[in-house]
C-alpha atoms as a PDB file:
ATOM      1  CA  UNK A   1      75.873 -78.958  40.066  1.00  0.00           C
ATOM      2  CA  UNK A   2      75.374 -75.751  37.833  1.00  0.00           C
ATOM      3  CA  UNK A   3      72.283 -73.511  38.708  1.00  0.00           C
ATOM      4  CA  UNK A   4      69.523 -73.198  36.551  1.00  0.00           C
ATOM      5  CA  UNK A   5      69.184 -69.765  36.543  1.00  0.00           C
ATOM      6  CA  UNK A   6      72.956 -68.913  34.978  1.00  0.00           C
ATOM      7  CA  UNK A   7      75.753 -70.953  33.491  1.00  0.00           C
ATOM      8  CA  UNK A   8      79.077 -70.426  33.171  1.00  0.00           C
ATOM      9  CA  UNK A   9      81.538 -72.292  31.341  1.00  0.00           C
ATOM     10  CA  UNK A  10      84.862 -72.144  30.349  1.00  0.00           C
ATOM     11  CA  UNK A  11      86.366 -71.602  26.914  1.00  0.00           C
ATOM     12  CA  UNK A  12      89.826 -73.629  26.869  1.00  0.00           C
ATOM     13  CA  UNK A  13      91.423 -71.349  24.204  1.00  0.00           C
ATOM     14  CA  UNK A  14      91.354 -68.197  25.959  1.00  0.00           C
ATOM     15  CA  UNK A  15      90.598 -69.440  29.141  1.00  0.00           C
ATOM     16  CA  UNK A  16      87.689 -66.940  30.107  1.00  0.00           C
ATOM     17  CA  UNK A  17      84.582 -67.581  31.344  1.00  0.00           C
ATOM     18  CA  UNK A  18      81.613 -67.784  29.456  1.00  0.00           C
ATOM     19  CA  UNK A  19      78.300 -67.333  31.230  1.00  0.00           C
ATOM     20  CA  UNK A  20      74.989 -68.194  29.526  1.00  0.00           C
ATOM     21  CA  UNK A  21      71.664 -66.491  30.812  1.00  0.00           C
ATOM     22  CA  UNK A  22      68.406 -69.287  30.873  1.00  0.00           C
ATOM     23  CA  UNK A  23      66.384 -69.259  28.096  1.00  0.00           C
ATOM     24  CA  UNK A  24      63.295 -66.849  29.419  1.00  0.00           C
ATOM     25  CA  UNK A  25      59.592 -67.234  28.587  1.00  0.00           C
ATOM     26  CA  UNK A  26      58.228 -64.927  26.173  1.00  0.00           C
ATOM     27  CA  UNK A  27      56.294 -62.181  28.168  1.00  0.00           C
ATOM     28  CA  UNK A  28      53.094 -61.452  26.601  1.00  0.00           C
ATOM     29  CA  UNK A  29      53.191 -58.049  25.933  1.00  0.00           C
ATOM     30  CA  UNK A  30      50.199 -55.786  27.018  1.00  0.00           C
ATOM     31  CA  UNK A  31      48.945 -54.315  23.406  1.00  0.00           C
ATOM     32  CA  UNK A  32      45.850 -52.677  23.091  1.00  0.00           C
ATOM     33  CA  UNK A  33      43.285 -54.012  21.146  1.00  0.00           C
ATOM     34  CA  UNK A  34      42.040 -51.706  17.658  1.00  0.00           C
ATOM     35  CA  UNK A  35      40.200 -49.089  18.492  1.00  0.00           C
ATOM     36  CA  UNK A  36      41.000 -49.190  22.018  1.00  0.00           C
ATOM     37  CA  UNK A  37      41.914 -45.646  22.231  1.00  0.00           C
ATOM     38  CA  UNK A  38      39.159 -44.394  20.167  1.00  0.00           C
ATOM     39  CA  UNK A  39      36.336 -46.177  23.107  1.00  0.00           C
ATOM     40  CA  UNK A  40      38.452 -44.644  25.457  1.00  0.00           C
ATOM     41  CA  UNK A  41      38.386 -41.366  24.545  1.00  0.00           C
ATOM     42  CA  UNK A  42      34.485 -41.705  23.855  1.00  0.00           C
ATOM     43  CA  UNK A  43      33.901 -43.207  27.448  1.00  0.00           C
ATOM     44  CA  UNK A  44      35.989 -40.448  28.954  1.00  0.00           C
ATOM     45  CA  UNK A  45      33.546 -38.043  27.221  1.00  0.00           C
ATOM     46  CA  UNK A  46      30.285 -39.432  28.102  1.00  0.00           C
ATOM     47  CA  UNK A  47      31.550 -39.967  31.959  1.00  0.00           C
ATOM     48  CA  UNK A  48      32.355 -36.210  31.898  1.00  0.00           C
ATOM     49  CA  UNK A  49      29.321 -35.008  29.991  1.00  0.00           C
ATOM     50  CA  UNK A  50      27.112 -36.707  33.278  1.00  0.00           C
ATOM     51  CA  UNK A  51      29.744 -35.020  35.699  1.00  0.00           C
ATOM     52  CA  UNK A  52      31.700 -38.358  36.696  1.00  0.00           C
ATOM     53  CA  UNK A  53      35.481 -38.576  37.015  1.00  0.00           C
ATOM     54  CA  UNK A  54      36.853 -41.593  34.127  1.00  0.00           C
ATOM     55  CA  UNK A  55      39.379 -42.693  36.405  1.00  0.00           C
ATOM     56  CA  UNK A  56      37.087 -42.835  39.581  1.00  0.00           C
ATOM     57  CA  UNK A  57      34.774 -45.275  37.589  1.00  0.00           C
ATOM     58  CA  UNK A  58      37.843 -46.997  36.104  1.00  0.00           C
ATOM     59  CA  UNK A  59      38.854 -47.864  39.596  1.00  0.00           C
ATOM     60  CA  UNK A  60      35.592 -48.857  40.338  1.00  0.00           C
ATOM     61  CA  UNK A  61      35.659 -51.338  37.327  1.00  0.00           C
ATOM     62  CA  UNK A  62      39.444 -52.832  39.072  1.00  0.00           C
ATOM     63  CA  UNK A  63      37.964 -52.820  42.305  1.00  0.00           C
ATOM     64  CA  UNK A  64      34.864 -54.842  41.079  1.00  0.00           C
ATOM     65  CA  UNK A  65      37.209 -57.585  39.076  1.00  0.00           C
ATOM     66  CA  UNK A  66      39.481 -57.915  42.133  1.00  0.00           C
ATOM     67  CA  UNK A  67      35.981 -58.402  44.530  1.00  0.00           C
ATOM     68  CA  UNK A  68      34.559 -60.690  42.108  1.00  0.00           C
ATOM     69  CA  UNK A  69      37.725 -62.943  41.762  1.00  0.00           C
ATOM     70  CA  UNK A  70      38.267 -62.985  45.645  1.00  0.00           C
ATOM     71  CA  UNK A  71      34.501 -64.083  45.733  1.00  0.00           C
ATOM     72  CA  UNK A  72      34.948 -66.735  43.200  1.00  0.00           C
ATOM     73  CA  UNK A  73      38.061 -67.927  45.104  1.00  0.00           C
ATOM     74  CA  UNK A  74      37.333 -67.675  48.248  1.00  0.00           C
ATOM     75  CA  UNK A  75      37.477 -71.496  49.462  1.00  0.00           C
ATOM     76  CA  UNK A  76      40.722 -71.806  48.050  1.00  0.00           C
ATOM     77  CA  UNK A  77      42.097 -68.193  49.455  1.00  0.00           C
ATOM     78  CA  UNK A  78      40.516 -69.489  52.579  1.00  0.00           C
ATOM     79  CA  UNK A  79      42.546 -72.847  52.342  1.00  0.00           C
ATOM     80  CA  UNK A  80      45.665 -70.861  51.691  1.00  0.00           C
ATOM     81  CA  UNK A  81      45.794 -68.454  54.501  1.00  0.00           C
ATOM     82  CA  UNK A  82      45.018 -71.471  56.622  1.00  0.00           C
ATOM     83  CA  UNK A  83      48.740 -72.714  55.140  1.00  0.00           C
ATOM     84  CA  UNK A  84      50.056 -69.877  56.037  1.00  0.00           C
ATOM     85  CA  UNK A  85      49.232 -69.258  59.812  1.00  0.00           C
END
C-alpha cells in the first residue's frame, strides 16, 4: 500500500520514477488588516509618550489571550493531562 504522504509511480516509457507530493491545504496566510500599521505606529507613540515600553504591553496583551484561553479550557486541558500521565 502507497503512503499518503508521497507517491511514486513509474513511467513505462522511460522507466523512471515519478513521485507525486499530496495535495497540501492552503495555509492562510497572516496579512495585516488596512491600516494596521498606521494603529501601530500611533499605539507605539502614545505608550511612549506615558513612558511604557510597546512591546512590554504587547506581551502583556499575548500573555492575557494565552491566560484567558487556558481559563476557558481548563476542564478539557485538565482531562487531557489526565491522558497523558
Amino acid at each position: 500500500m502507497m503512503n499518503n504522504e508521497e507517491r511514486s509511480i513509474q513511467n513505462e516509457s522511460t522507466g523512471k520514477k515519478i513521485t507525486a507530493k499530496p495535495i497540501s491545504k492552503k495555509k492562510r496566510s497572516n496579512v495585516k488588516p488596512e491600516g494596521f500599521q498606521e494603529f501601530e505606529a500611533l499605539a507605539k507613540g502614545i505608550l511612549e509618550g506615558q513612558d511604557l515600553s510597546y512591546f512590554e504591553w504587547l506581551h502583556k496583551k499575548h500573555q492575557e489571550v494565552v491566560l484567558h484561553f487556558n481559563l476557558s479550557n481548563k476542564d478539557f486541558i485538565a482531562e487531557m493531562v489526565k491522558k497523558v500521565e
